[in-house]
Protein backbone atom coordinates (compact mmCIF):
# COMPACT_ATOMS: atom_id res chain seq x y z
CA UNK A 1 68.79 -89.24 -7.10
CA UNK A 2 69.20 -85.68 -8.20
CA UNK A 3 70.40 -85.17 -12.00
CA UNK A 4 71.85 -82.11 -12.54
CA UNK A 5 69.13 -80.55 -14.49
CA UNK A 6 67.27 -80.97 -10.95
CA UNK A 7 70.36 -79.01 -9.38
CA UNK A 8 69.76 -76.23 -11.70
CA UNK A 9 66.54 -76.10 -11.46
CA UNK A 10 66.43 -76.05 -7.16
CA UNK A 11 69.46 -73.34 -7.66
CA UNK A 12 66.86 -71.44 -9.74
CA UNK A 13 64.52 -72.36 -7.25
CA UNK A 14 66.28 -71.12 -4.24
CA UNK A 15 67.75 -67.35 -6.39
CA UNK A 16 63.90 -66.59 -6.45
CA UNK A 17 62.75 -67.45 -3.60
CA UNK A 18 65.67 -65.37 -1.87
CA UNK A 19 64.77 -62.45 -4.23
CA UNK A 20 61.28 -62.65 -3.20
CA UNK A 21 62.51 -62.49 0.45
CA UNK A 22 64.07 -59.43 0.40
CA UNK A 23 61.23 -57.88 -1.72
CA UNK A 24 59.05 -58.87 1.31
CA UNK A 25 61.82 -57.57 3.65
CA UNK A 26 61.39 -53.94 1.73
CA UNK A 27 57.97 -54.14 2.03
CA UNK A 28 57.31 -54.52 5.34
CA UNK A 29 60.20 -52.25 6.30
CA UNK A 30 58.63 -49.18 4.53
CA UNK A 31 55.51 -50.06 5.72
């Protein structure tokens, strides 16, 4: 079972992960 300092960690989890996405979207759009 998920505590919530699990929760906060996969929400932290997922914010960078879509950050890094669009990063990578930039990229290869200027590319």
């Amino acid at each position: 079972m998920l505590c919530k300092g699990n929760l906060e960690i996969l929400k932290e989890l997922k914010r960078r992960i879509h950050i890094h996405h669009i990063d990578y979207d930039k990229k290869n759009t200027f590319q």
